[in-house]
PDB file of N, CA and C in Angstrom:
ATOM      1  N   UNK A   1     288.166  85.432 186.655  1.00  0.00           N
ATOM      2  CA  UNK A   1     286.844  85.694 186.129  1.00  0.00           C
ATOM      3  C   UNK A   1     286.236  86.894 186.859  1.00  0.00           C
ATOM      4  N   UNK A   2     285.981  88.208 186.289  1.00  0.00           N
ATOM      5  CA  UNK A   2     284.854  89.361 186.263  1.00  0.00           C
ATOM      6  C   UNK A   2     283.689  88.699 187.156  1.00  0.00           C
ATOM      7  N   UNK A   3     283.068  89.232 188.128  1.00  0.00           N
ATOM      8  CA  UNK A   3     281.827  89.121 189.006  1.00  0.00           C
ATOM      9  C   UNK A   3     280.831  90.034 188.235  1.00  0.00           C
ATOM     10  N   UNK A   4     279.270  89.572 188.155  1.00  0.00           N
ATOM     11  CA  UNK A   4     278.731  90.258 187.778  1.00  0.00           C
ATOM     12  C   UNK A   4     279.155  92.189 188.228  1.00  0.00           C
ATOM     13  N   UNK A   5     279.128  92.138 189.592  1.00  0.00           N
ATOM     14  CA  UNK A   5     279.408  92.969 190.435  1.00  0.00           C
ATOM     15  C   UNK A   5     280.463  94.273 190.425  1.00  0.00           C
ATOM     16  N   UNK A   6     281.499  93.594 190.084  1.00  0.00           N
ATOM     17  CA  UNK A   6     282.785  94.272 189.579  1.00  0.00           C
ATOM     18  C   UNK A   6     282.671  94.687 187.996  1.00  0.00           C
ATOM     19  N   UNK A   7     281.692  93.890 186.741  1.00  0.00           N
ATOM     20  CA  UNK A   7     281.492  94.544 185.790  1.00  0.00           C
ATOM     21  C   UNK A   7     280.625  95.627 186.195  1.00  0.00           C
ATOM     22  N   UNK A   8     279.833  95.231 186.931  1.00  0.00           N
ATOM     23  CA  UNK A   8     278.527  96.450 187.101  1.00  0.00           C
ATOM     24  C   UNK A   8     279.524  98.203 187.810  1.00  0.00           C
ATOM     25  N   UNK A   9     280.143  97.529 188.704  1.00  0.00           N
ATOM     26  CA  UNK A   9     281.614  98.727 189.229  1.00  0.00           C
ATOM     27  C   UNK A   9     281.921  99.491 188.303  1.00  0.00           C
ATOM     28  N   UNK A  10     282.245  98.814 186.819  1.00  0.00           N
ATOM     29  CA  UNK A  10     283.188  99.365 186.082  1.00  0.00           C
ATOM     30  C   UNK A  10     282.946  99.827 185.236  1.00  0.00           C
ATOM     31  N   UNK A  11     281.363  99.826 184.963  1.00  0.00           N
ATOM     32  CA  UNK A  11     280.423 100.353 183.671  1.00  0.00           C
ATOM     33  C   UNK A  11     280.302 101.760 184.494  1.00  0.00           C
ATOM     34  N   UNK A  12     279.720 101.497 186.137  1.00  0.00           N
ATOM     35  CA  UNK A  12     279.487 103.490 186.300  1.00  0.00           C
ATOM     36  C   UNK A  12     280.833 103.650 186.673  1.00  0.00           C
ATOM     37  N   UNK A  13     282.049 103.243 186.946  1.00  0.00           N
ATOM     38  CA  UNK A  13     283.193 103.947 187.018  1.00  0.00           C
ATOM     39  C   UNK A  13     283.121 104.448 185.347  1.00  0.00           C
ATOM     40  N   UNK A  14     282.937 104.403 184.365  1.00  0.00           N
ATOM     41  CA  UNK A  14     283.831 104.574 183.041  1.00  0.00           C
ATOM     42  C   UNK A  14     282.484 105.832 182.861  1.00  0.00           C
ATOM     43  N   UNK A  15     281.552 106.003 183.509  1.00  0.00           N
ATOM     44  CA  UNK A  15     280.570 107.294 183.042  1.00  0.00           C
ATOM     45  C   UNK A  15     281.228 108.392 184.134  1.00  0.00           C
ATOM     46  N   UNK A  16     280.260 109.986 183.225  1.00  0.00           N
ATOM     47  CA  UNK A  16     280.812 111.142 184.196  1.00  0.00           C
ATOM     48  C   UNK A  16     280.189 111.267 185.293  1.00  0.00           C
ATOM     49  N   UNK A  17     280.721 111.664 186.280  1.00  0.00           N
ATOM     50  CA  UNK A  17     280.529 111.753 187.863  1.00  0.00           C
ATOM     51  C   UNK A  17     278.929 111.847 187.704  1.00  0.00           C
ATOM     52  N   UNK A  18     278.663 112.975 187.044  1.00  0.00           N
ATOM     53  CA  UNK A  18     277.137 112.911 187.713  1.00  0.00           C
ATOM     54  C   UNK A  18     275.969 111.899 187.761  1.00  0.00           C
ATOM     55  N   UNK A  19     276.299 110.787 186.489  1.00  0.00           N
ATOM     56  CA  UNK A  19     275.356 109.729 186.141  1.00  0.00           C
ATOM     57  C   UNK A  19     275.683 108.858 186.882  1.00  0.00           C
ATOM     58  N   UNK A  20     277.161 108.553 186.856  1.00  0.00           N
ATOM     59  CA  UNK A  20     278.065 107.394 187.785  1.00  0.00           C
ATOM     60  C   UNK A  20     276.975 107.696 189.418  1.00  0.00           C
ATOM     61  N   UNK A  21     276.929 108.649 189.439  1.00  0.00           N
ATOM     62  CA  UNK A  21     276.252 109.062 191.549  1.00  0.00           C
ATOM     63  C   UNK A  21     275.176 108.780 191.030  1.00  0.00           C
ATOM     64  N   UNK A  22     274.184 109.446 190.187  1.00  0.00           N
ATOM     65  CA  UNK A  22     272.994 109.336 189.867  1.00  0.00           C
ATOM     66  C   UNK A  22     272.589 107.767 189.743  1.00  0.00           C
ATOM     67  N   UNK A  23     273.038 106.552 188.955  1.00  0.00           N
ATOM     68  CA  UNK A  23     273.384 105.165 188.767  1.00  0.00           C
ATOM     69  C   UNK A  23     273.032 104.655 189.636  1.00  0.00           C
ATOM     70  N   UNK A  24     274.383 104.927 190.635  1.00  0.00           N
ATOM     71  CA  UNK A  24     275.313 104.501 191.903  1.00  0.00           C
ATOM     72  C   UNK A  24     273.415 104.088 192.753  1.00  0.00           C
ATOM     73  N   UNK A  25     272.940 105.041 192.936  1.00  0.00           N
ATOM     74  CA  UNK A  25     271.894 105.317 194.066  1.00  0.00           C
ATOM     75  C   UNK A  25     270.820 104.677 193.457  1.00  0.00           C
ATOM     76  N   UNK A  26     270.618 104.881 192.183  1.00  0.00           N
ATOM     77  CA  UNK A  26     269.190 103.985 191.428  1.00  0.00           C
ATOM     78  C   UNK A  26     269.796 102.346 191.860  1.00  0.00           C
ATOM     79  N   UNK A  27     271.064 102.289 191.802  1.00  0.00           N
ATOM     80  CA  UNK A  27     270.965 100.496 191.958  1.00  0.00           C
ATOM     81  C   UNK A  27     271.276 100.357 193.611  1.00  0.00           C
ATOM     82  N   UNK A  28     271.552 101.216 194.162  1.00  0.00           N
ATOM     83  CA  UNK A  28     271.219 101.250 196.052  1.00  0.00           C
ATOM     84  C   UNK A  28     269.518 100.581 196.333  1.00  0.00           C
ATOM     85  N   UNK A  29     268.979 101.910 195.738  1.00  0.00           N
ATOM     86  CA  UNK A  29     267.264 101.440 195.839  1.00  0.00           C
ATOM     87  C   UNK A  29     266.737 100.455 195.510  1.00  0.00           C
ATOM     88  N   UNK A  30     267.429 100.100 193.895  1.00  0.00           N
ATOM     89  CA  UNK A  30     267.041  98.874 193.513  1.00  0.00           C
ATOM     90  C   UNK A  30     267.343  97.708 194.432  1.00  0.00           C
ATOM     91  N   UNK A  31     268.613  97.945 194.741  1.00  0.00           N
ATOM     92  CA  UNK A  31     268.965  96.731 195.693  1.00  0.00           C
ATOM     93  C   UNK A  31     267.948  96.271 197.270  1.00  0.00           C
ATOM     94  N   UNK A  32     268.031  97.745 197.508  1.00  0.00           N
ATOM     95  CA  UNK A  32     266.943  98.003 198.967  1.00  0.00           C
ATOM     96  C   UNK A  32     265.621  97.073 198.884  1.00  0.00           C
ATOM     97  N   UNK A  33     264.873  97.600 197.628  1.00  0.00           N
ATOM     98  CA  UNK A  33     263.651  96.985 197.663  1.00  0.00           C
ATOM     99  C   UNK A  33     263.641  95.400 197.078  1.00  0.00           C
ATOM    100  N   UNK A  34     264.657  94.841 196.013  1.00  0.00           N
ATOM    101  CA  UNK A  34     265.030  93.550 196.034  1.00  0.00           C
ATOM    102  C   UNK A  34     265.872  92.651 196.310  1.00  0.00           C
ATOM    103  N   UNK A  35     266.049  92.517 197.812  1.00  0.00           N
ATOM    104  CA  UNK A  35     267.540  92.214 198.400  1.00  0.00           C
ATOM    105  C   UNK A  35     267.928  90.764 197.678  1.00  0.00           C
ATOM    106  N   UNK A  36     266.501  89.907 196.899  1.00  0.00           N
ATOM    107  CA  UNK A  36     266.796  88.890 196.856  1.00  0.00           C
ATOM    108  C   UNK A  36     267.616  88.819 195.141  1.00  0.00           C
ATOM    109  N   UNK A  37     267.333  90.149 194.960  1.00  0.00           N
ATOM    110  CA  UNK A  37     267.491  90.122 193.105  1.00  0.00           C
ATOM    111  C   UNK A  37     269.069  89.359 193.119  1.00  0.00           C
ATOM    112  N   UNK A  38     269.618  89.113 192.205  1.00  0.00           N
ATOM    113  CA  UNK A  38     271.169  89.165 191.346  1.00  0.00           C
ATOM    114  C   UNK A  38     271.420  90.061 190.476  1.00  0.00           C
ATOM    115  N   UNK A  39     272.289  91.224 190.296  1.00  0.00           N
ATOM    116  CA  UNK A  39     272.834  91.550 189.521  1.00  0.00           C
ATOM    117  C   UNK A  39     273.662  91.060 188.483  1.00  0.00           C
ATOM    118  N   UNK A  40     273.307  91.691 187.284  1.00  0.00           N
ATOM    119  CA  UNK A  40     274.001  91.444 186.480  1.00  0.00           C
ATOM    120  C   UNK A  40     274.136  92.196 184.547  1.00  0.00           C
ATOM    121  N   UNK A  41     273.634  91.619 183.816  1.00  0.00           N
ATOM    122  CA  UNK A  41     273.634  92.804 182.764  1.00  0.00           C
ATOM    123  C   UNK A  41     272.531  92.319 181.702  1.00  0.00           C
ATOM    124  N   UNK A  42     272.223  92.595 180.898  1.00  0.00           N
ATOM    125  CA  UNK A  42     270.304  92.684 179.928  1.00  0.00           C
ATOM    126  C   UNK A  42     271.069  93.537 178.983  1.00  0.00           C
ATOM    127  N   UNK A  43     271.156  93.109 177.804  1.00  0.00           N
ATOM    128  CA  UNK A  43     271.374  93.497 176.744  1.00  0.00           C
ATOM    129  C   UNK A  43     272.113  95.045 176.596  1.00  0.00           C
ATOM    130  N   UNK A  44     273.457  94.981 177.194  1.00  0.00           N
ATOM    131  CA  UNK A  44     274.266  95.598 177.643  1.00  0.00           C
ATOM    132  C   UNK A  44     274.434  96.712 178.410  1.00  0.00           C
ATOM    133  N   UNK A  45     272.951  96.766 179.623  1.00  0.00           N
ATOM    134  CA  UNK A  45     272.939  97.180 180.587  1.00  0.00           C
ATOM    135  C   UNK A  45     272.954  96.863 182.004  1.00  0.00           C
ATOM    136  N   UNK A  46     273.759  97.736 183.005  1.00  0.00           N
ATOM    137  CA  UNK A  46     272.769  96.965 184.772  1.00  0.00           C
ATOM    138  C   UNK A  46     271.399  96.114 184.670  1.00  0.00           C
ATOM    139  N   UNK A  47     271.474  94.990 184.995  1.00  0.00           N
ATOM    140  CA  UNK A  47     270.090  94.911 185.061  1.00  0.00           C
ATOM    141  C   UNK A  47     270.193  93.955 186.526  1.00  0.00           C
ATOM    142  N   UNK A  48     269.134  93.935 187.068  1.00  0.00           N
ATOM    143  CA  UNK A  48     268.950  92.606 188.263  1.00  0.00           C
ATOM    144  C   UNK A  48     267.762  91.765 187.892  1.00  0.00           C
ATOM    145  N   UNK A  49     268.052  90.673 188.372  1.00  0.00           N
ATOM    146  CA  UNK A  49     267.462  89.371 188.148  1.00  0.00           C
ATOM    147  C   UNK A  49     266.883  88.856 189.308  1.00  0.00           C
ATOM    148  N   UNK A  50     265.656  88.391 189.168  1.00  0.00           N
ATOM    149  CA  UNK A  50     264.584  88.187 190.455  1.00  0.00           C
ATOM    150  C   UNK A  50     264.219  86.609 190.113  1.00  0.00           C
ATOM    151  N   UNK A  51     264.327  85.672 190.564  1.00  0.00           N
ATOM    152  CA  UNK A  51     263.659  84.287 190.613  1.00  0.00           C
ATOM    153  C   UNK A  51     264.417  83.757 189.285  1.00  0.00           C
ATOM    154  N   UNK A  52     265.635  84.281 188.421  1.00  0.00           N
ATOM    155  CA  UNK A  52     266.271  84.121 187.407  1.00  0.00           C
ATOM    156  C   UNK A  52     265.642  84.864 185.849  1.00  0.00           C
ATOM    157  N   UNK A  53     264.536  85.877 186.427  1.00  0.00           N
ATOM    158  CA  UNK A  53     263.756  86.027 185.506  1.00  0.00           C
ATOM    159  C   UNK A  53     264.372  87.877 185.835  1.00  0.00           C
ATOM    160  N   UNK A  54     264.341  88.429 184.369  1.00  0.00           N
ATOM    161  CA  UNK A  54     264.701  90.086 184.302  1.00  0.00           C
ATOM    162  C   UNK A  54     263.426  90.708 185.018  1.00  0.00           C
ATOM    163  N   UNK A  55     264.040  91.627 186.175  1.00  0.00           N
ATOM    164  CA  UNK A  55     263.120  92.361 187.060  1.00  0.00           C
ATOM    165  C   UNK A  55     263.638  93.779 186.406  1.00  0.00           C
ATOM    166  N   UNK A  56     264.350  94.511 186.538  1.00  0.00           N
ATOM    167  CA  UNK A  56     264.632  95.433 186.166  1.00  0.00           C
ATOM    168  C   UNK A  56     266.008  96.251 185.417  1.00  0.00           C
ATOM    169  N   UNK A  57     266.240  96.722 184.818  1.00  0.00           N
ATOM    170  CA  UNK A  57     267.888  97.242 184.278  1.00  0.00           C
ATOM    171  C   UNK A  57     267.709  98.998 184.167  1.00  0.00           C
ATOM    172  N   UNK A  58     269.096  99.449 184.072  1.00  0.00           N
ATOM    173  CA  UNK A  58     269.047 101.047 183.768  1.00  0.00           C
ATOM    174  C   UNK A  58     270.554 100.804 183.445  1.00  0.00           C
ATOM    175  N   UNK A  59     270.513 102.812 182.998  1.00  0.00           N
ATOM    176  CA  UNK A  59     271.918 102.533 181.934  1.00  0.00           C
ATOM    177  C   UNK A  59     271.873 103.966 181.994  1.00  0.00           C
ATOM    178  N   UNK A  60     272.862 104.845 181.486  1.00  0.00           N
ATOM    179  CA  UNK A  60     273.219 105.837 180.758  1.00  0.00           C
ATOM    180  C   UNK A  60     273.375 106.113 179.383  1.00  0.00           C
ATOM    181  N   UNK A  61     273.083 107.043 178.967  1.00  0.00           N
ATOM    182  CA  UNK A  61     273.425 107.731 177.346  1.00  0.00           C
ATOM    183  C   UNK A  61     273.853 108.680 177.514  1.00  0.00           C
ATOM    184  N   UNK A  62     274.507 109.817 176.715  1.00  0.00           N
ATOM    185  CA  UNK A  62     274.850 110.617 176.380  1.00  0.00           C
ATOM    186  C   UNK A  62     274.138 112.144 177.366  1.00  0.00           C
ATOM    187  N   UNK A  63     273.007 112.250 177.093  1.00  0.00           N
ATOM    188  CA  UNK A  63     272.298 112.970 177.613  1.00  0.00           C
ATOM    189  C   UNK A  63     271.504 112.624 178.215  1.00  0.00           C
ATOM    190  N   UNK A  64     271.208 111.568 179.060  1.00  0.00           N
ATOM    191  CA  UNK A  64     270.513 111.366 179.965  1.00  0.00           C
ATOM    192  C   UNK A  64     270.687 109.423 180.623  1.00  0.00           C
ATOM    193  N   UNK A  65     269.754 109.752 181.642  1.00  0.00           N
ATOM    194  CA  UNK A  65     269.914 108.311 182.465  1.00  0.00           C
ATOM    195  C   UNK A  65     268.844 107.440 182.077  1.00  0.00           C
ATOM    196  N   UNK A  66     268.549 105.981 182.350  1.00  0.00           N
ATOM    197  CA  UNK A  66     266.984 105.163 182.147  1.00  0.00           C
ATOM    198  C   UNK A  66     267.270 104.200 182.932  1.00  0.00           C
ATOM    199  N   UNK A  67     265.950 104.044 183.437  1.00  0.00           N
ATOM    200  CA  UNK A  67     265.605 103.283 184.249  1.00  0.00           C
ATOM    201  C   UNK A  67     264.205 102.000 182.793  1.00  0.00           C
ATOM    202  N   UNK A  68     264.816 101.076 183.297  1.00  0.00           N
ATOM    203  CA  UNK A  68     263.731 100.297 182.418  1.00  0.00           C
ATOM    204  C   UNK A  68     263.073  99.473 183.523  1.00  0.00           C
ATOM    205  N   UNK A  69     261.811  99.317 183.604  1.00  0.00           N
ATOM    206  CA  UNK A  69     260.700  98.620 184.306  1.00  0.00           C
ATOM    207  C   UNK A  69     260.401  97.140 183.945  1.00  0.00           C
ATOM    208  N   UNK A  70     261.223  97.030 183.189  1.00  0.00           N
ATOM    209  CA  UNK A  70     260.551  95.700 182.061  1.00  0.00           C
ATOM    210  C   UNK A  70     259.435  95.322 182.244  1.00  0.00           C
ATOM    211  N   UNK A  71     258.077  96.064 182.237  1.00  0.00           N
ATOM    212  CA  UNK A  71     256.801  96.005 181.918  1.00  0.00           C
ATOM    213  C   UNK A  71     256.448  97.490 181.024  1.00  0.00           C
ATOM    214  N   UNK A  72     255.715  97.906 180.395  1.00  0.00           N
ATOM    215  CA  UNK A  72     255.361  99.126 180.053  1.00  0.00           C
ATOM    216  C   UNK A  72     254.214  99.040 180.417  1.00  0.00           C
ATOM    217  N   UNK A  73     253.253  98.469 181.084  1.00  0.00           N
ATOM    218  CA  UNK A  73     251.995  98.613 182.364  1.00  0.00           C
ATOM    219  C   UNK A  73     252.236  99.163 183.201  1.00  0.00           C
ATOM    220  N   UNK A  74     253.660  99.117 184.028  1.00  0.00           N
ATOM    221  CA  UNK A  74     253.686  99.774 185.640  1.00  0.00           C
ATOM    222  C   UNK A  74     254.390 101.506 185.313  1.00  0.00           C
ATOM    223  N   UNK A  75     254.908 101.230 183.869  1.00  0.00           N
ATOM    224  CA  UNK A  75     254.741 102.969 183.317  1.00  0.00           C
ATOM    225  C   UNK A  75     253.389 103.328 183.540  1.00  0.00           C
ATOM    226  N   UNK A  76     252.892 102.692 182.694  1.00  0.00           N
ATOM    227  CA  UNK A  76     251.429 103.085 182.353  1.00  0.00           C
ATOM    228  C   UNK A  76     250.713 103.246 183.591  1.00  0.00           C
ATOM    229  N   UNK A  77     250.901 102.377 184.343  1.00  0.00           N
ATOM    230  CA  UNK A  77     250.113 102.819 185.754  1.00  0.00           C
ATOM    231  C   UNK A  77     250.690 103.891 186.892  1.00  0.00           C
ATOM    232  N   UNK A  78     251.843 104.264 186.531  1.00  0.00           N
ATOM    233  CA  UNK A  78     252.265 105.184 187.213  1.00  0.00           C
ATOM    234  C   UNK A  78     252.673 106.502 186.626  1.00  0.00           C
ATOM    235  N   UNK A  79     251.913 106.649 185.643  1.00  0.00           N
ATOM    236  CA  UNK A  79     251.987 108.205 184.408  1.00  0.00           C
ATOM    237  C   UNK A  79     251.796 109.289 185.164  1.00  0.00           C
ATOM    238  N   UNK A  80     250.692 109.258 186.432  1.00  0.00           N
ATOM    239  CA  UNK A  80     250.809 110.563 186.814  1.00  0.00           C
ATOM    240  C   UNK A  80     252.250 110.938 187.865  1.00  0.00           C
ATOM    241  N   UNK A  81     252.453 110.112 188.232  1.00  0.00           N
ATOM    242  CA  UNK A  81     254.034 110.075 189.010  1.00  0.00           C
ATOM    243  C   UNK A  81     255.209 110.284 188.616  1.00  0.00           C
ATOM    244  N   UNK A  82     255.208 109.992 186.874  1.00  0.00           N
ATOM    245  CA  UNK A  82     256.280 110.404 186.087  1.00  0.00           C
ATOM    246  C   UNK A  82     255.712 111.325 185.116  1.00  0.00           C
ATOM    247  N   UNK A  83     255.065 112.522 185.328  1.00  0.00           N
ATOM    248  CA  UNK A  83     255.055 113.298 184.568  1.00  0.00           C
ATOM    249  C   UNK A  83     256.237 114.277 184.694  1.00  0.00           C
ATOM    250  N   UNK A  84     257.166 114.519 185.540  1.00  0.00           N
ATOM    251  CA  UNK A  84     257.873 115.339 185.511  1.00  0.00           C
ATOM    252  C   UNK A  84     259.544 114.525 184.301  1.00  0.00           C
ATOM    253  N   UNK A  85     258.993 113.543 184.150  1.00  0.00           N
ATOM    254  CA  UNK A  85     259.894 112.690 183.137  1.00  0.00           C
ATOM    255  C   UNK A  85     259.290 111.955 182.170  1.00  0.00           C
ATOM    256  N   UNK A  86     260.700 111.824 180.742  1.00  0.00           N
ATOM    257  CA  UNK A  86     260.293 111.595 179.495  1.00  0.00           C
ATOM    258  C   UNK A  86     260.331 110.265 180.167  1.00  0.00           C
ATOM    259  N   UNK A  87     259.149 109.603 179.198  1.00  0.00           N
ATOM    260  CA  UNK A  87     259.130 108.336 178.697  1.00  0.00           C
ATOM    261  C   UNK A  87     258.573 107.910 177.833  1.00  0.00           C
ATOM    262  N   UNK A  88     258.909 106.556 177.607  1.00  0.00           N
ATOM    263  CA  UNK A  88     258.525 105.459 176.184  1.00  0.00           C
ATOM    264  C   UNK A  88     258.260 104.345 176.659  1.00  0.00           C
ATOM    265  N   UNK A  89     257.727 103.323 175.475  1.00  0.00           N
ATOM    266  CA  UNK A  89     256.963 102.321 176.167  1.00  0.00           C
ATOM    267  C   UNK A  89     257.669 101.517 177.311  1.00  0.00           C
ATOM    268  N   UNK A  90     258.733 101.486 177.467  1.00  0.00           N
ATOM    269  CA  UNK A  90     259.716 100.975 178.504  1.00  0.00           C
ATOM    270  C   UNK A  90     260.705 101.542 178.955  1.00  0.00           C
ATOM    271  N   UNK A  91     260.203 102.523 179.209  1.00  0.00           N
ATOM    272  CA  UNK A  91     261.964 103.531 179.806  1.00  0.00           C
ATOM    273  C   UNK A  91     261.427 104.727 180.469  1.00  0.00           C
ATOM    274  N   UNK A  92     261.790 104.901 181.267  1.00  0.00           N
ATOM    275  CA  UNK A  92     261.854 106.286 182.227  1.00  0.00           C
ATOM    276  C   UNK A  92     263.063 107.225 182.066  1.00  0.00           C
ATOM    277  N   UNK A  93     262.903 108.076 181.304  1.00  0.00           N
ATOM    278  CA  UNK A  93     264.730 109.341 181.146  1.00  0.00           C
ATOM    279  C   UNK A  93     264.542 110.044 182.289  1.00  0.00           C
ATOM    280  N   UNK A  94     266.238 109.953 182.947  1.00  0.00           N
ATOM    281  CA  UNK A  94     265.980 111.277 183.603  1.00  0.00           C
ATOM    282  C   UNK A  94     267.379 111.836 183.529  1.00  0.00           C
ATOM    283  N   UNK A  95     267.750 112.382 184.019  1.00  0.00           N
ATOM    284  CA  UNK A  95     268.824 113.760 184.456  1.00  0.00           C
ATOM    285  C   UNK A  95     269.591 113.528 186.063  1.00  0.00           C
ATOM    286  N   UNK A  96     270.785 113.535 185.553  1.00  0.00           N
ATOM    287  CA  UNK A  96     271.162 113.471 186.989  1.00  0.00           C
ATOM    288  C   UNK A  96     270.829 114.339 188.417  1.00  0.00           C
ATOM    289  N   UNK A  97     270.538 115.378 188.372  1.00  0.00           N
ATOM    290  CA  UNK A  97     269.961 116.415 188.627  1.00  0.00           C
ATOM    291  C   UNK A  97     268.594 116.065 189.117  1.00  0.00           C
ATOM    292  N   UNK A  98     267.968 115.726 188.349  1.00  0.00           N
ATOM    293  CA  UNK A  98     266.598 115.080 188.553  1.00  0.00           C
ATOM    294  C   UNK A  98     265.987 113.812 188.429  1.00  0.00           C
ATOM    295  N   UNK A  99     267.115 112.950 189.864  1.00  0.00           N
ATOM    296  CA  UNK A  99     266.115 111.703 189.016  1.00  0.00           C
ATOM    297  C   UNK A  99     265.141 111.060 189.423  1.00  0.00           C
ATOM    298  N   UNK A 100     264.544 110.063 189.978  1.00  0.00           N
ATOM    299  CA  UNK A 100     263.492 109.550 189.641  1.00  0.00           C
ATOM    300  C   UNK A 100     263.591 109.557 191.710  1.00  0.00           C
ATOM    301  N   UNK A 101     262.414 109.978 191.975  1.00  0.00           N
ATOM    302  CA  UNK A 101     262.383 109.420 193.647  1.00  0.00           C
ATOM    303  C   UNK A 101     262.435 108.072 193.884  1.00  0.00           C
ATOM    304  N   UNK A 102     263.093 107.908 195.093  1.00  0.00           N
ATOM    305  CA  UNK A 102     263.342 106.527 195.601  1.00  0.00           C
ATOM    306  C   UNK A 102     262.331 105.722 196.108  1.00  0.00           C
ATOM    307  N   UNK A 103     261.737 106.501 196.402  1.00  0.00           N
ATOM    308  CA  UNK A 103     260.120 105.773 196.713  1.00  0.00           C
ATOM    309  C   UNK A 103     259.206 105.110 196.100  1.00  0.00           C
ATOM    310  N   UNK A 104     259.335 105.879 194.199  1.00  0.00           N
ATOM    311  CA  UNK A 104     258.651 105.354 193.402  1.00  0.00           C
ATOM    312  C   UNK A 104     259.333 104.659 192.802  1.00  0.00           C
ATOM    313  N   UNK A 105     260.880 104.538 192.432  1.00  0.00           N
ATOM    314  CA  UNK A 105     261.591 103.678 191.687  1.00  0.00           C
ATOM    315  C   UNK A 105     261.521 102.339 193.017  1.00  0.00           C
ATOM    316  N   UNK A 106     261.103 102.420 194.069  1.00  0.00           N
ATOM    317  CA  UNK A 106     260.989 101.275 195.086  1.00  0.00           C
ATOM    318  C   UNK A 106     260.023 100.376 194.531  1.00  0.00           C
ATOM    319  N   UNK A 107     258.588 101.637 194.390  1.00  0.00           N
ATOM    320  CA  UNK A 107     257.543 100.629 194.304  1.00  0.00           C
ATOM    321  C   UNK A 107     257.665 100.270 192.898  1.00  0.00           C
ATOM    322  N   UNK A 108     258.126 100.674 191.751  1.00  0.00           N
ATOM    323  CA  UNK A 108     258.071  99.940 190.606  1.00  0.00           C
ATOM    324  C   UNK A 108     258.303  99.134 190.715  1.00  0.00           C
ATOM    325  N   UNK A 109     259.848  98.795 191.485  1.00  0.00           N
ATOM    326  CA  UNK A 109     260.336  97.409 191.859  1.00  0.00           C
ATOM    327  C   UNK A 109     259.046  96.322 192.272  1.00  0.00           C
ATOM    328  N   UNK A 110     258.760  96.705 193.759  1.00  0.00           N
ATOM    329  CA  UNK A 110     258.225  96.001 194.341  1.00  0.00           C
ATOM    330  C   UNK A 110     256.996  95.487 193.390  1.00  0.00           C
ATOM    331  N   UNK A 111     256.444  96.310 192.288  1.00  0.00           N
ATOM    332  CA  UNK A 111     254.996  95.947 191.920  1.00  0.00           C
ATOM    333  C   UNK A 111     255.677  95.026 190.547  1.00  0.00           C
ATOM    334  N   UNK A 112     256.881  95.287 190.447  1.00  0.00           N
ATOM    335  CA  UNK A 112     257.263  93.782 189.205  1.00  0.00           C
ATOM    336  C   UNK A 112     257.925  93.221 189.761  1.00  0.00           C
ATOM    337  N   UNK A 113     258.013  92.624 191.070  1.00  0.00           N
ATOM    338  CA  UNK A 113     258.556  91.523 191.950  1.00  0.00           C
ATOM    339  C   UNK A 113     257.500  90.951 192.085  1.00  0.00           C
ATOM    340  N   UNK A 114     256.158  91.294 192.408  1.00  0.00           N
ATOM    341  CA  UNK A 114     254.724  90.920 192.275  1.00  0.00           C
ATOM    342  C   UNK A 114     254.264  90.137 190.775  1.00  0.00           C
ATOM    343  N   UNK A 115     254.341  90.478 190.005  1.00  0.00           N
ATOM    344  CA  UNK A 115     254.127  90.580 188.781  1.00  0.00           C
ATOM    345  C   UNK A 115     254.738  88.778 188.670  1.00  0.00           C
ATOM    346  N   UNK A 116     256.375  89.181 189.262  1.00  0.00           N
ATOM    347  CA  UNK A 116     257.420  88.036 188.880  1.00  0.00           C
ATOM    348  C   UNK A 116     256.678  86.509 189.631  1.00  0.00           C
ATOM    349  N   UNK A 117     256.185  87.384 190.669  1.00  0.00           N
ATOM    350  CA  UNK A 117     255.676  85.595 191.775  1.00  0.00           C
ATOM    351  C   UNK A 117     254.363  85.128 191.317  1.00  0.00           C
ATOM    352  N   UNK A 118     253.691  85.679 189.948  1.00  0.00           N
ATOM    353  CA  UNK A 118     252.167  84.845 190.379  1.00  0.00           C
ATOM    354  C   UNK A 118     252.514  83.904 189.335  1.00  0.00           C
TER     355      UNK A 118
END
């Protein structure tokens, strides 16, 4: 039996280098700021799981990377922070090249780990 873990391995092994690194480091951070999450996958992406409940997922396309918040409030509250990136009501695009600081993809975390405990 596949570990969440080893599928999650094998989804950025099968993308091109730059998203695979770009990925690689969004789910480092992710991990950093929710050591308690589980990995695993959300409607056929990375996603991690906080208290058994979806905290966050990201993925690749073609032309670009996403980070999903699973709130479109903590977009909304953090618009001036992602103006240098596209988004929609639940998704942050970015570019391998350019992606999202670790600081703020931290606190998204942290402010829907909040969200998850009341």
């Amino acid at each position: 039996m596949t570990s969440a873990t080893d599928a999650i391995d094998g989804y950025l092994d099968g993308l091109p280098d730059a998203q695979r690194v770009a990925l690689s480091a969004l789910r480092a951070t992710i991990a950093a700021a929710a050591p308690d999450a589980e990995e695993g996958f959300s409607y056929g992406t990375p996603a991690f799981r906080y208290r058994g409940r979806p905290l966050v997922s990201y993925g690749a396309a073609k032309q670009h990377c996403s980070f999903y918040p699973m709130d479109p409030a903590l977009i909304e509250a953090h618009r001036t922070e992602l103006t240098a990136f596209d988004t929609a009501k639940g998704t942050i695009r970015f570019s391998p090249e350019r992606p999202i600081p670790a600081e703020l993809v931290m606190a998204l975390v942290r402010e829907r780990q909040a969200e998850l405990d009341r």
